[in-house]
C-alpha atoms as a PDB file:
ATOM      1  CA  UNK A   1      91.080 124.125 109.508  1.00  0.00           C
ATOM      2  CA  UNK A   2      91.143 120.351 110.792  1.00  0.00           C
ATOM      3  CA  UNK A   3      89.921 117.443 109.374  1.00  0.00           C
ATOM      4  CA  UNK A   4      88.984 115.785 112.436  1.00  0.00           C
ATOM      5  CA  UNK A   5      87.047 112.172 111.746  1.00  0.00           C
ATOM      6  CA  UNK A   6      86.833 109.040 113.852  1.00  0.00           C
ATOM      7  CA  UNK A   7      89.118 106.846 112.757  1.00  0.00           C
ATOM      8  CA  UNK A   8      86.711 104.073 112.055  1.00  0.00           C
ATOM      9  CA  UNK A   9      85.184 106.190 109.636  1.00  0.00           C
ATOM     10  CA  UNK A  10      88.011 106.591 107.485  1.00  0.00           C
ATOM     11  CA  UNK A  11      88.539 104.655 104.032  1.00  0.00           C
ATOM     12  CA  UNK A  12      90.035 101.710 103.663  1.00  0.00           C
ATOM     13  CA  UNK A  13      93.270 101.495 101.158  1.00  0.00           C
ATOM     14  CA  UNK A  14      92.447  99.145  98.104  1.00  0.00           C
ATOM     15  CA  UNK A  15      96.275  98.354  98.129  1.00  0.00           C
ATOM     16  CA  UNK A  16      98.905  99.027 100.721  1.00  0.00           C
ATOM     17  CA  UNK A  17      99.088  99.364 104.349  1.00  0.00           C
ATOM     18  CA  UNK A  18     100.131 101.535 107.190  1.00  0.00           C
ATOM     19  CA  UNK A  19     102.992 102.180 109.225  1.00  0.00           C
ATOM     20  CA  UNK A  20     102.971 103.585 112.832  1.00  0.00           C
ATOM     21  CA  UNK A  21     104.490 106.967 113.509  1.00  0.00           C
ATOM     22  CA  UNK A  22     103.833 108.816 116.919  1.00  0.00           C
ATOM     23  CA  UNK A  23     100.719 106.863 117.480  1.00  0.00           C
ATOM     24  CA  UNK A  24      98.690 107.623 114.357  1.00  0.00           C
ATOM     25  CA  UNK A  25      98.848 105.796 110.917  1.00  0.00           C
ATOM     26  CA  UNK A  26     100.429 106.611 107.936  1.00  0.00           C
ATOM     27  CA  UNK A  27      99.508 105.302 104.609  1.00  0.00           C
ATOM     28  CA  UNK A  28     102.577 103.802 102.482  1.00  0.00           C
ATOM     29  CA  UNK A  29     102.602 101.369  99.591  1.00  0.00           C
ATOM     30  CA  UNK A  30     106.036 100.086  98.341  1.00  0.00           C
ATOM     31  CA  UNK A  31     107.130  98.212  95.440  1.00  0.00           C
ATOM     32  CA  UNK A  32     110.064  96.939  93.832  1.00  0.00           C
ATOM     33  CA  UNK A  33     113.664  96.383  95.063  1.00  0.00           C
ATOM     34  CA  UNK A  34     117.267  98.098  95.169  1.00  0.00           C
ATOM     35  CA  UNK A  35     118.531 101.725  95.477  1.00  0.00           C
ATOM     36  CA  UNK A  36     118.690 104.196  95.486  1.00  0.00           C
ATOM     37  CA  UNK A  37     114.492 104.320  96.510  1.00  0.00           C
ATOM     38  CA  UNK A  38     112.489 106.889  94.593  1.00  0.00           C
ATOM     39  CA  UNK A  39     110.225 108.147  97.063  1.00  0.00           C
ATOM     40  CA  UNK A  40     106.771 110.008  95.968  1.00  0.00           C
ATOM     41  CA  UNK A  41     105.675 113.432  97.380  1.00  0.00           C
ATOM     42  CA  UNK A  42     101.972 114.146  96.453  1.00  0.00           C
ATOM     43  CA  UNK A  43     100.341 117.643  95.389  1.00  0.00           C
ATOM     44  CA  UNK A  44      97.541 119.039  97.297  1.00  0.00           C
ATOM     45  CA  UNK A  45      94.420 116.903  96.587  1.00  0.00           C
ATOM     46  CA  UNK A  46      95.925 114.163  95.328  1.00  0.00           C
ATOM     47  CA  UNK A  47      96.967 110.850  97.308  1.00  0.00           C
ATOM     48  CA  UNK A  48     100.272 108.391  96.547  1.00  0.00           C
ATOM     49  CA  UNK A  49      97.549 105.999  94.821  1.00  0.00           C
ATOM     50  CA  UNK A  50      97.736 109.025  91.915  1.00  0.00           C
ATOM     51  CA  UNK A  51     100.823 108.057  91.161  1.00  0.00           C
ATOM     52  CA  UNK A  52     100.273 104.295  90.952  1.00  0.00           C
ATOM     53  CA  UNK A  53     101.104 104.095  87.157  1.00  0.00           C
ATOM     54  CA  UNK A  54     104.436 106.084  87.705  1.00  0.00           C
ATOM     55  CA  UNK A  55     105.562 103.645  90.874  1.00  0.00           C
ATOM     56  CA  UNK A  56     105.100 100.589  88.667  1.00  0.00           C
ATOM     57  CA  UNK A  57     106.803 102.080  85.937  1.00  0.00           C
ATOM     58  CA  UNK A  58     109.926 102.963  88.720  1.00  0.00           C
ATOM     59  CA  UNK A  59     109.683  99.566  90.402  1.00  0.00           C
ATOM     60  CA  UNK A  60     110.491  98.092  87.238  1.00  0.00           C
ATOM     61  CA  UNK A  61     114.263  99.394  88.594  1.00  0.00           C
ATOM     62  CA  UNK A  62     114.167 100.008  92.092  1.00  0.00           C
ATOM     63  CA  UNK A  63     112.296 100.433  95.071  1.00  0.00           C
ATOM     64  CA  UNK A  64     109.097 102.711  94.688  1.00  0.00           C
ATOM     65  CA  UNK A  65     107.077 104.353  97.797  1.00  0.00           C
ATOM     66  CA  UNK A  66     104.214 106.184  97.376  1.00  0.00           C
ATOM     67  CA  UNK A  67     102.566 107.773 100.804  1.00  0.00           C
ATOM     68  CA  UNK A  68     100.054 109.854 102.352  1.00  0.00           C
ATOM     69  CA  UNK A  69     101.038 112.712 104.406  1.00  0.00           C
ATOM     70  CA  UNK A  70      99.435 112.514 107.802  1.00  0.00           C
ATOM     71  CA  UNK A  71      95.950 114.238 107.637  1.00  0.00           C
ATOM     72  CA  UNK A  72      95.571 113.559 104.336  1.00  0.00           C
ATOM     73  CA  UNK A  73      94.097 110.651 102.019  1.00  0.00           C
ATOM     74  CA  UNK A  74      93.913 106.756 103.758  1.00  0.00           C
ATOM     75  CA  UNK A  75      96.423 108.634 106.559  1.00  0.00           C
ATOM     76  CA  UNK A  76      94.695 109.250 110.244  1.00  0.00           C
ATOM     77  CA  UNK A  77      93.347 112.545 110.623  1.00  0.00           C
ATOM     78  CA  UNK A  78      95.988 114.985 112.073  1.00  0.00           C
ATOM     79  CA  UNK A  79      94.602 119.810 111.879  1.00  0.00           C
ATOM     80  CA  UNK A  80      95.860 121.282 108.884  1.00  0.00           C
ATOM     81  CA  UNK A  81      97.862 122.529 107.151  1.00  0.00           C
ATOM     82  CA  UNK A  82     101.176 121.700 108.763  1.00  0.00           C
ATOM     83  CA  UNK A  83     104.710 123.019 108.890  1.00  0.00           C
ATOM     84  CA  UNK A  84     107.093 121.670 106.192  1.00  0.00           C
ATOM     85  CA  UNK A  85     109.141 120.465 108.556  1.00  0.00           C
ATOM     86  CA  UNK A  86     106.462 118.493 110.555  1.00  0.00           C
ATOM     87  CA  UNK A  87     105.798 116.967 106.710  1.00  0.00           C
ATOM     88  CA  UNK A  88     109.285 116.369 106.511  1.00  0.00           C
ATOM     89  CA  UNK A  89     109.921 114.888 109.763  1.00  0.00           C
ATOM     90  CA  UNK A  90     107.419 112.557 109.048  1.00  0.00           C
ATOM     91  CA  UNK A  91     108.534 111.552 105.686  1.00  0.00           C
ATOM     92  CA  UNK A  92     111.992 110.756 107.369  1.00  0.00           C
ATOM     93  CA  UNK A  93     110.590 108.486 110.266  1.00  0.00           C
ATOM     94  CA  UNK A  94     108.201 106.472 107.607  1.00  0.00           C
ATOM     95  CA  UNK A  95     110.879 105.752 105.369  1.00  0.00           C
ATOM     96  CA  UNK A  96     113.385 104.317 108.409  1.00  0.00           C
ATOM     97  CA  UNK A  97     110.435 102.352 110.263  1.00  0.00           C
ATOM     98  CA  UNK A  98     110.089 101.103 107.006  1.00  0.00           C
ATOM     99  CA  UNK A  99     113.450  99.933 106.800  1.00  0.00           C
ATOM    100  CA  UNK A 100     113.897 101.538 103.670  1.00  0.00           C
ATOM    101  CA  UNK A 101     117.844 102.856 102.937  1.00  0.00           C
ATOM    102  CA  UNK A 102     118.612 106.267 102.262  1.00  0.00           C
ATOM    103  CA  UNK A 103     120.015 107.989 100.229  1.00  0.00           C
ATOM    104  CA  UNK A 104     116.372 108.458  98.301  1.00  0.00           C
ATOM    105  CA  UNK A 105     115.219 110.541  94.711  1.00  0.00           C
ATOM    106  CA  UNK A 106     112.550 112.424  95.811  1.00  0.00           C
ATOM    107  CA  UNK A 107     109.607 112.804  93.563  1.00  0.00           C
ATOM    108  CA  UNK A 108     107.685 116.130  94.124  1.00  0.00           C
ATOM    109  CA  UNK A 109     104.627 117.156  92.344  1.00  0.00           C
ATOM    110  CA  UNK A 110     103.045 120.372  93.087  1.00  0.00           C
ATOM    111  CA  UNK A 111     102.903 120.886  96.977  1.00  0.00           C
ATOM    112  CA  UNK A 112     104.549 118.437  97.310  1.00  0.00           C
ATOM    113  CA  UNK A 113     107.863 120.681  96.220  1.00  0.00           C
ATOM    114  CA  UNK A 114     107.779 122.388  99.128  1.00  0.00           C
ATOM    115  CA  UNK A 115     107.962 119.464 101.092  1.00  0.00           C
ATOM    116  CA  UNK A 116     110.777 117.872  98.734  1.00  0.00           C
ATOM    117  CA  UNK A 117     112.535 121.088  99.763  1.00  0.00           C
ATOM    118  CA  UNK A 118     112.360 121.127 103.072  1.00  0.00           C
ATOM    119  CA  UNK A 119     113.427 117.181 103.512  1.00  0.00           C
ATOM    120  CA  UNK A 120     116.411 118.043 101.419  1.00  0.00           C
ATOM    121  CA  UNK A 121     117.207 120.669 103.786  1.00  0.00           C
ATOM    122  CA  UNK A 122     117.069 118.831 106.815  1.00  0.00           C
ATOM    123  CA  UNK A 123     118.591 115.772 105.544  1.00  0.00           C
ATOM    124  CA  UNK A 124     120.802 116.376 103.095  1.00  0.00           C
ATOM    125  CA  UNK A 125     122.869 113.153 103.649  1.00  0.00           C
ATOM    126  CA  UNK A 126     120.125 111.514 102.541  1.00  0.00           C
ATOM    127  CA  UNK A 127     119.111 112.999  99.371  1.00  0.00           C
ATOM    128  CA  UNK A 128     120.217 111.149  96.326  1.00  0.00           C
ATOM    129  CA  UNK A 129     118.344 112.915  93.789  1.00  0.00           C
ATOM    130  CA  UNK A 130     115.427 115.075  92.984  1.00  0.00           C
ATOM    131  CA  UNK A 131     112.352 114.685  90.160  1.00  0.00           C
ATOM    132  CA  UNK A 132     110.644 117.986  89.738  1.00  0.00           C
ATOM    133  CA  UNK A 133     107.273 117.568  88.716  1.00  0.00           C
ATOM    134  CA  UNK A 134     105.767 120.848  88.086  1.00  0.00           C
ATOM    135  CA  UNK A 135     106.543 121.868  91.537  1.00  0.00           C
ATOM    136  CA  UNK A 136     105.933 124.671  93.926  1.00  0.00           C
ATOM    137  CA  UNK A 137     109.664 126.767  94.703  1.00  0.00           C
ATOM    138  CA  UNK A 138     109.968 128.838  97.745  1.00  0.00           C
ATOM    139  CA  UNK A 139     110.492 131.857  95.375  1.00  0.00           C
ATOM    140  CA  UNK A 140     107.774 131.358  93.611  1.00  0.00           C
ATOM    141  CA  UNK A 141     106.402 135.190  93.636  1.00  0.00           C
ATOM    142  CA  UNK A 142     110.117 136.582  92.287  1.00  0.00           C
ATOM    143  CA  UNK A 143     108.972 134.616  89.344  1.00  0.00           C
ATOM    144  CA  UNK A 144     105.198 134.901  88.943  1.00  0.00           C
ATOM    145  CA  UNK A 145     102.665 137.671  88.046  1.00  0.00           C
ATOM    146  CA  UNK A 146     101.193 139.046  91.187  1.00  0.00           C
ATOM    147  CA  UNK A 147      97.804 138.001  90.396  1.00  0.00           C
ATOM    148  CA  UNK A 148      99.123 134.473  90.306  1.00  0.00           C
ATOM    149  CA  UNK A 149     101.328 134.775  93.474  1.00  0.00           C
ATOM    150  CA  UNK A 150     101.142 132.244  96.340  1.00  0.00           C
ATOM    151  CA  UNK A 151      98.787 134.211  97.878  1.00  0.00           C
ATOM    152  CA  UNK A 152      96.285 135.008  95.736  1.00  0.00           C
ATOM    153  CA  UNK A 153      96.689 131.436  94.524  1.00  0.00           C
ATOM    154  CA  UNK A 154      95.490 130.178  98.007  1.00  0.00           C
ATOM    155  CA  UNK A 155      92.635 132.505  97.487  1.00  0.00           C
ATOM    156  CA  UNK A 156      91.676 130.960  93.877  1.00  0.00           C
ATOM    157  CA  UNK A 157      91.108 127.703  94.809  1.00  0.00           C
ATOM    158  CA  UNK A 158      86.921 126.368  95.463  1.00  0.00           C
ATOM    159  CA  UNK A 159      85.576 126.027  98.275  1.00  0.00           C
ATOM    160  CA  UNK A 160      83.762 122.850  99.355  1.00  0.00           C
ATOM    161  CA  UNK A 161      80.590 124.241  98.453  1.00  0.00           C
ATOM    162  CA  UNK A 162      81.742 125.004  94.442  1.00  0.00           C
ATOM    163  CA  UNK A 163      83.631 121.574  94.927  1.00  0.00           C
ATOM    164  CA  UNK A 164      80.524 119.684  95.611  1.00  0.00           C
ATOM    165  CA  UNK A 165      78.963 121.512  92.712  1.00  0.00           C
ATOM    166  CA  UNK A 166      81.518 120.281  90.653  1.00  0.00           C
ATOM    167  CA  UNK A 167      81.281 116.343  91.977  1.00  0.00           C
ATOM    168  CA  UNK A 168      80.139 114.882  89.251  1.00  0.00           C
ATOM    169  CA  UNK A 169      82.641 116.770  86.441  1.00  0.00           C
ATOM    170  CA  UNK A 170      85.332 115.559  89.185  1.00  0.00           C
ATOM    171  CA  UNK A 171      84.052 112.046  89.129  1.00  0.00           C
ATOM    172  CA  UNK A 172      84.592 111.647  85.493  1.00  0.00           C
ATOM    173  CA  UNK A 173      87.818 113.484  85.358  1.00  0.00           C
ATOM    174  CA  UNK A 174      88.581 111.089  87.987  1.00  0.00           C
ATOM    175  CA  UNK A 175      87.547 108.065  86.558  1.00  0.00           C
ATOM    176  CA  UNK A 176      89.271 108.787  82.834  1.00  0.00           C
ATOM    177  CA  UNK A 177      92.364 109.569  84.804  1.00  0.00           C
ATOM    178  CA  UNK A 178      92.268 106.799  86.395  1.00  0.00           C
ATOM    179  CA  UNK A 179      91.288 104.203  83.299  1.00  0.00           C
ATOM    180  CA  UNK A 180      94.547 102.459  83.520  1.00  0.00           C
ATOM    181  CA  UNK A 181      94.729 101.499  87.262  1.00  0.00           C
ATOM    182  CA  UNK A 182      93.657  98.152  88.023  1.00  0.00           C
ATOM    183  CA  UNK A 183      89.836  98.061  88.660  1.00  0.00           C
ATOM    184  CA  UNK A 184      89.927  97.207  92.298  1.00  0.00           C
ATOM    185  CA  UNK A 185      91.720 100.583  93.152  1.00  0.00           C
ATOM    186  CA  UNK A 186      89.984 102.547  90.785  1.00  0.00           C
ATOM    187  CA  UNK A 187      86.481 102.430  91.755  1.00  0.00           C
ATOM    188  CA  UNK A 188      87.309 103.385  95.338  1.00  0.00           C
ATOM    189  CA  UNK A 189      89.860 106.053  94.697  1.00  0.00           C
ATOM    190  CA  UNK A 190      87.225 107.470  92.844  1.00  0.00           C
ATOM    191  CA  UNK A 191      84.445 107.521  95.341  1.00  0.00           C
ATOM    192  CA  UNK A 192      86.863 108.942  98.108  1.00  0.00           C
ATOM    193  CA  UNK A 193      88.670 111.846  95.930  1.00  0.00           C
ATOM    194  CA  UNK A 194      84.978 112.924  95.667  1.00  0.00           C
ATOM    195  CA  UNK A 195      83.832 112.577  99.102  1.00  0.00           C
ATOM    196  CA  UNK A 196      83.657 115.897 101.189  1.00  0.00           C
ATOM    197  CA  UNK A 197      86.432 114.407 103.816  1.00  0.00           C
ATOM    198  CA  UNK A 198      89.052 114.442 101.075  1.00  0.00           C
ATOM    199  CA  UNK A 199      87.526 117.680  99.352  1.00  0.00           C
ATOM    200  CA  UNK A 200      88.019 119.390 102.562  1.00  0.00           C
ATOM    201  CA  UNK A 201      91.554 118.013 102.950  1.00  0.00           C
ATOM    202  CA  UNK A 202      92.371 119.625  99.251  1.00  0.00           C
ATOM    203  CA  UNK A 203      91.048 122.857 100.279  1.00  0.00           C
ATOM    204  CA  UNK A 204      92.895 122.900 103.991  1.00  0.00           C
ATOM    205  CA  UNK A 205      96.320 121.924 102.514  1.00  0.00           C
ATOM    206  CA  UNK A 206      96.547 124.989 100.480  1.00  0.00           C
ATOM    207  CA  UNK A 207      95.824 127.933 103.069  1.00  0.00           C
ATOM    208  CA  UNK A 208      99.198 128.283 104.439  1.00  0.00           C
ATOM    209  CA  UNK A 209     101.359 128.656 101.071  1.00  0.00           C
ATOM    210  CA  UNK A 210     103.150 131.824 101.599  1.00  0.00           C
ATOM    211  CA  UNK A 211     104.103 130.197 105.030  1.00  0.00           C
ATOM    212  CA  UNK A 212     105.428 127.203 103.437  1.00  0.00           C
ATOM    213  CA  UNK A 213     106.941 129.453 101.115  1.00  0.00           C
ATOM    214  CA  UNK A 214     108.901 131.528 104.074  1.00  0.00           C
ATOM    215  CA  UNK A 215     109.746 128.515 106.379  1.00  0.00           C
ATOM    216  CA  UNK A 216     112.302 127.371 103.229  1.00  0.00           C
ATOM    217  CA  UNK A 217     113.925 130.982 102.346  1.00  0.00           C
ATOM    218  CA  UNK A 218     115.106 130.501 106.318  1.00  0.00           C
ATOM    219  CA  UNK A 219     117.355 127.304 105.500  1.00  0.00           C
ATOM    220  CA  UNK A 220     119.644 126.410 102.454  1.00  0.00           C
ATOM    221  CA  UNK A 221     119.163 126.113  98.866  1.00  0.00           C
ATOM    222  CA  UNK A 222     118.498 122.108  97.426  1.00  0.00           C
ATOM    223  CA  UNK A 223     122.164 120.134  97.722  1.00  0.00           C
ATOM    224  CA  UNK A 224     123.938 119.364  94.973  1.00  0.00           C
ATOM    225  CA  UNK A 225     122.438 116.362  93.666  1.00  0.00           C
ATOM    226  CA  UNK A 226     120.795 115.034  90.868  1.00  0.00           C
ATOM    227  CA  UNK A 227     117.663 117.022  89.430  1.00  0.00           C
ATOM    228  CA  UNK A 228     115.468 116.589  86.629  1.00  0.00           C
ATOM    229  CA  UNK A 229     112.630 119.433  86.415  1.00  0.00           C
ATOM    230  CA  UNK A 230     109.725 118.425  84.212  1.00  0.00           C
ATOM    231  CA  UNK A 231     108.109 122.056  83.453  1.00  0.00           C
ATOM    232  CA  UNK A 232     104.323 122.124  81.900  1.00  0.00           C
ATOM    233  CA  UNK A 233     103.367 124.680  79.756  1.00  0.00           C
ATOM    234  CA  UNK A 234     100.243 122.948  78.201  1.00  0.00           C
ATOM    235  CA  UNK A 235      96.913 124.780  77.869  1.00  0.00           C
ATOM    236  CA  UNK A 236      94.686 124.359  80.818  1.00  0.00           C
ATOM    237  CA  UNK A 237      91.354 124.823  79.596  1.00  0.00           C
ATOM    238  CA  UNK A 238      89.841 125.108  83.209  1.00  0.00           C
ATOM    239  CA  UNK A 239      93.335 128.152  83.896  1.00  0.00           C
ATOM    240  CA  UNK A 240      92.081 129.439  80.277  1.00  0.00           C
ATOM    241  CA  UNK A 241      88.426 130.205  81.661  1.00  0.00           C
ATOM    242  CA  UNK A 242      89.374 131.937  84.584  1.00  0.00           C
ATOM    243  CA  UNK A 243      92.605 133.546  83.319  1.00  0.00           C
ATOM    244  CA  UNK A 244      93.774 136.001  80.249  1.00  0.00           C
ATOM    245  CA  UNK A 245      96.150 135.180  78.097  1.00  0.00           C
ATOM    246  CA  UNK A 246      98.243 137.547  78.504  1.00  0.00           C
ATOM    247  CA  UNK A 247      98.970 136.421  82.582  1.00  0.00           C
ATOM    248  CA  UNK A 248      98.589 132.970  81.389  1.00  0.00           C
ATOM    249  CA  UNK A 249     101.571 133.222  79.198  1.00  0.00           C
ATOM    250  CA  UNK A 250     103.624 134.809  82.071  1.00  0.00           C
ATOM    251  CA  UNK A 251     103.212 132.220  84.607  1.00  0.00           C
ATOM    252  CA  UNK A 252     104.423 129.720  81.831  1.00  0.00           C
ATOM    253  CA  UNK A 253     107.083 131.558  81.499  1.00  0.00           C
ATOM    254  CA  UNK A 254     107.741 132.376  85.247  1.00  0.00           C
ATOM    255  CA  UNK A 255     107.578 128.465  85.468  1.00  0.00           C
ATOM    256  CA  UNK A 256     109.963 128.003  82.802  1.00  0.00           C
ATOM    257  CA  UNK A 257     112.555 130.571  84.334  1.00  0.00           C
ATOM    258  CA  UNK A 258     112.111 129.254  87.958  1.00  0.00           C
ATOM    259  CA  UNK A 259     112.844 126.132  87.024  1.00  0.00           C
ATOM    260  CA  UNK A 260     115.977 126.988  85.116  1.00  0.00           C
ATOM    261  CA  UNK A 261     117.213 128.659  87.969  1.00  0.00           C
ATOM    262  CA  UNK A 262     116.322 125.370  90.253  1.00  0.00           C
ATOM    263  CA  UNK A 263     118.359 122.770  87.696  1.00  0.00           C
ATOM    264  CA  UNK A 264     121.704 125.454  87.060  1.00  0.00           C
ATOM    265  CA  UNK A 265     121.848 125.784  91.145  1.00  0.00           C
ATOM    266  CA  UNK A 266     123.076 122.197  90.424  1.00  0.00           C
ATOM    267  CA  UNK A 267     126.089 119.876  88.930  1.00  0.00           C
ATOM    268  CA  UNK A 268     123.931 117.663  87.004  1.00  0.00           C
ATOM    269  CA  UNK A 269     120.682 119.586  86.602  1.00  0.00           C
ATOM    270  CA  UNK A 270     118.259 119.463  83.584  1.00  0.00           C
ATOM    271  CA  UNK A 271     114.763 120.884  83.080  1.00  0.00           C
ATOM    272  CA  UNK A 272     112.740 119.139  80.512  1.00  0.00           C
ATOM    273  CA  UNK A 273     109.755 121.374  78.888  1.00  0.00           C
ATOM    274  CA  UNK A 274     105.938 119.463  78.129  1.00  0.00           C
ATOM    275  CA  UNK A 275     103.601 121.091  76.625  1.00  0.00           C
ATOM    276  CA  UNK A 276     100.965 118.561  75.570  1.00  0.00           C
ATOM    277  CA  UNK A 277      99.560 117.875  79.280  1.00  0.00           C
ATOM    278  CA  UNK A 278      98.731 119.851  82.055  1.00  0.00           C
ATOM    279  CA  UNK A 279      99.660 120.216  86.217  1.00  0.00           C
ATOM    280  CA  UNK A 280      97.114 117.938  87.216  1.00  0.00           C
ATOM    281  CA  UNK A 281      97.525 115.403  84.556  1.00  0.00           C
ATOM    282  CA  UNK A 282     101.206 115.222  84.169  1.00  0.00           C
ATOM    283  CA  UNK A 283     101.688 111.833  85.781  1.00  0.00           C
ATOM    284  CA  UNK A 284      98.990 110.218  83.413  1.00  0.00           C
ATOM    285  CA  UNK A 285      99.318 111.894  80.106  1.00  0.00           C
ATOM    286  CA  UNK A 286     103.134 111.982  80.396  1.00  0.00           C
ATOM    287  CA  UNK A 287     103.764 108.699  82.751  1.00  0.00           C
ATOM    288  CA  UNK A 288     106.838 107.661  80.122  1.00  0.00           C
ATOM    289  CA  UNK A 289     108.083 111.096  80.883  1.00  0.00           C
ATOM    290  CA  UNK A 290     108.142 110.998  84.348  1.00  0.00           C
ATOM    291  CA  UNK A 291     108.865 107.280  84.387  1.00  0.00           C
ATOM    292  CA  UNK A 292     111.973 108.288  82.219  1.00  0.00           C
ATOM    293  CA  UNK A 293     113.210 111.434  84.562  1.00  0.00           C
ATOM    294  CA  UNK A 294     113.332 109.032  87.685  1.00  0.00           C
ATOM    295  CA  UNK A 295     115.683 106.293  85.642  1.00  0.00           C
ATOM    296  CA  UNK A 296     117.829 109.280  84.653  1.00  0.00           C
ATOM    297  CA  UNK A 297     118.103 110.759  88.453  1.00  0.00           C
ATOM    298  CA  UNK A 298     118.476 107.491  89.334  1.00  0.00           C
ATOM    299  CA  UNK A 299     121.395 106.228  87.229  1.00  0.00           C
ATOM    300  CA  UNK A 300     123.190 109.346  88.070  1.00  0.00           C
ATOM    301  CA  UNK A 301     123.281 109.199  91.582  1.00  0.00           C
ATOM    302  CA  UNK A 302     124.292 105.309  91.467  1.00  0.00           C
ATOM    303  CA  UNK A 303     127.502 106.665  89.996  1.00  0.00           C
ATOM    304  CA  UNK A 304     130.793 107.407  91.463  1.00  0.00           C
END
């Protein structure tokens, strides 16, 4: 799938700006100052503006990134999905054009695992840390019910035509979720999470899974460095109407195992377990939590 659009068509960031790589733009907003730089990795759907809440909280301490992967939210159009080391690549030549040091803490929520992983695998000098938010693991199906295996997950998602069915229920989960950014990034982040460009973005980022899944089991496991897993086991009441209980319960506690096993692969590994918010909402139900896991990766790698 591609999400081909002229470039004049495409949104305009409320905040932030781009940066240059290989001729196309990248979104990136930074804030803050000092190191090591926690460095935001997006789920499917979702944009670095998400995480705005989160970044201030970080930048509070040190420097905070948030980004768009190329072909996704205020980025330039690029086909997708993509390899995780394309994302990766990219990831790496933003953060030097942007003159921003490494070692970084990674941030991954969702997807955006995958694409923590396969940064750390290419360049493991320049991991400091890791923040696990909920994340998808390359052995996800050793861990997960077959009905909720990477596969068949790819196959659960909406299409655009349920998703446009669903635009105005998106809309106002949108707009509570957002109710504590600042109004002049709120109102438009709304409007373009619900316009068909970025709903067909969503969909096209998630149809290559398995294959994001395999392209990881080929290199190493996640260097020894910091890691804080933040596991949710909260009810979904969307997962609740489409799922028993019975698989329900074993995908939270697939999650909980496959995070264990992430954290003890580690020296200083810890997985924290929240069960009063949900995937999709951890970052704004739970900001102090996630706020708290980054100054805890953080002060751990800044030590000897």
């Amino acid at each position: 799938m591609t999400n081909d659009i002229a470039s004049s068509e495409r949104l305009a960031p409320p905040i932030g700006g781009f940066q240059e790589i290989d001729g196309r733009r990248v979104f990136v907003h930074r804030s803050g100052s000092g190191g090591p730089a926690v460095v935001f990795l997006p789920g499917a759907s979702a944009v670095g503006l998400d995480y705005l809440g989160v970044q201030q909280g970080v930048s509070r301490f040190t420097t905070a990134v948030t980004y768009d992967r190329g072909g996704t939210g205020y980025s330039d159009p690029l086909p997708l999905p993509r390899t995780a080391a394309a994302v990766a690549t990219e990831l790496h030549e933003l953060l030097r054009a942007q003159n921003i040091a490494a070692p970084y803490v990674l941030v991954a929520h969702s997807l955006g695992g995958f694409y923590a992983h396969r940064f750390a695998q290419l360049y493991p000098q320049d991991m400091a840390g890791l923040v696990w938010l909920d994340a998808f693991h390359r052995d996800w199906d050793d861990f997960m019910p077959p009905t909720a295996g990477l596969a068949a997950t790819e196959r659960m998602g909406p299409d655009l035509e349920q998703l446009e069915q669903m635009r105005p229920a998106l809309r106002a989960m949108h707009a509570e979720m957002y109710a504590d950014h600042p109004e002049r990034v709120r109102q438009p982040l709304i409007e373009a999470h619900v316009s068909d460009d970025w709903m067909r973005v969503g969909i096209a980022e998630r149809t290559k899974l398995a294959d994001l899944a395999t392209e990881l089991r080929a290199g190493p496991d996640i260097p020894d460095v910091p890691v804080v897993a933040l596991t949710v086991v909260g009810a979904d009441p969307a997962q609740q109407a489409l799922t028993s209980e019975e698989t329900l319960q074993e995908m939270h506690d697939g999650r909980t195992r496959m995070d264990a096993a992430l954290v003890s692969a580690v020296s200083h590994g810890e997985q924290r377990i929240l069960s009063d918010t949900v995937h999709h909402r951890l970052c704004f139900d739970r900001p102090d939590a996630v706020v708290q896991a980054v100054r805890d990766v953080v002060d751990r790698a800044s030590r000897p």
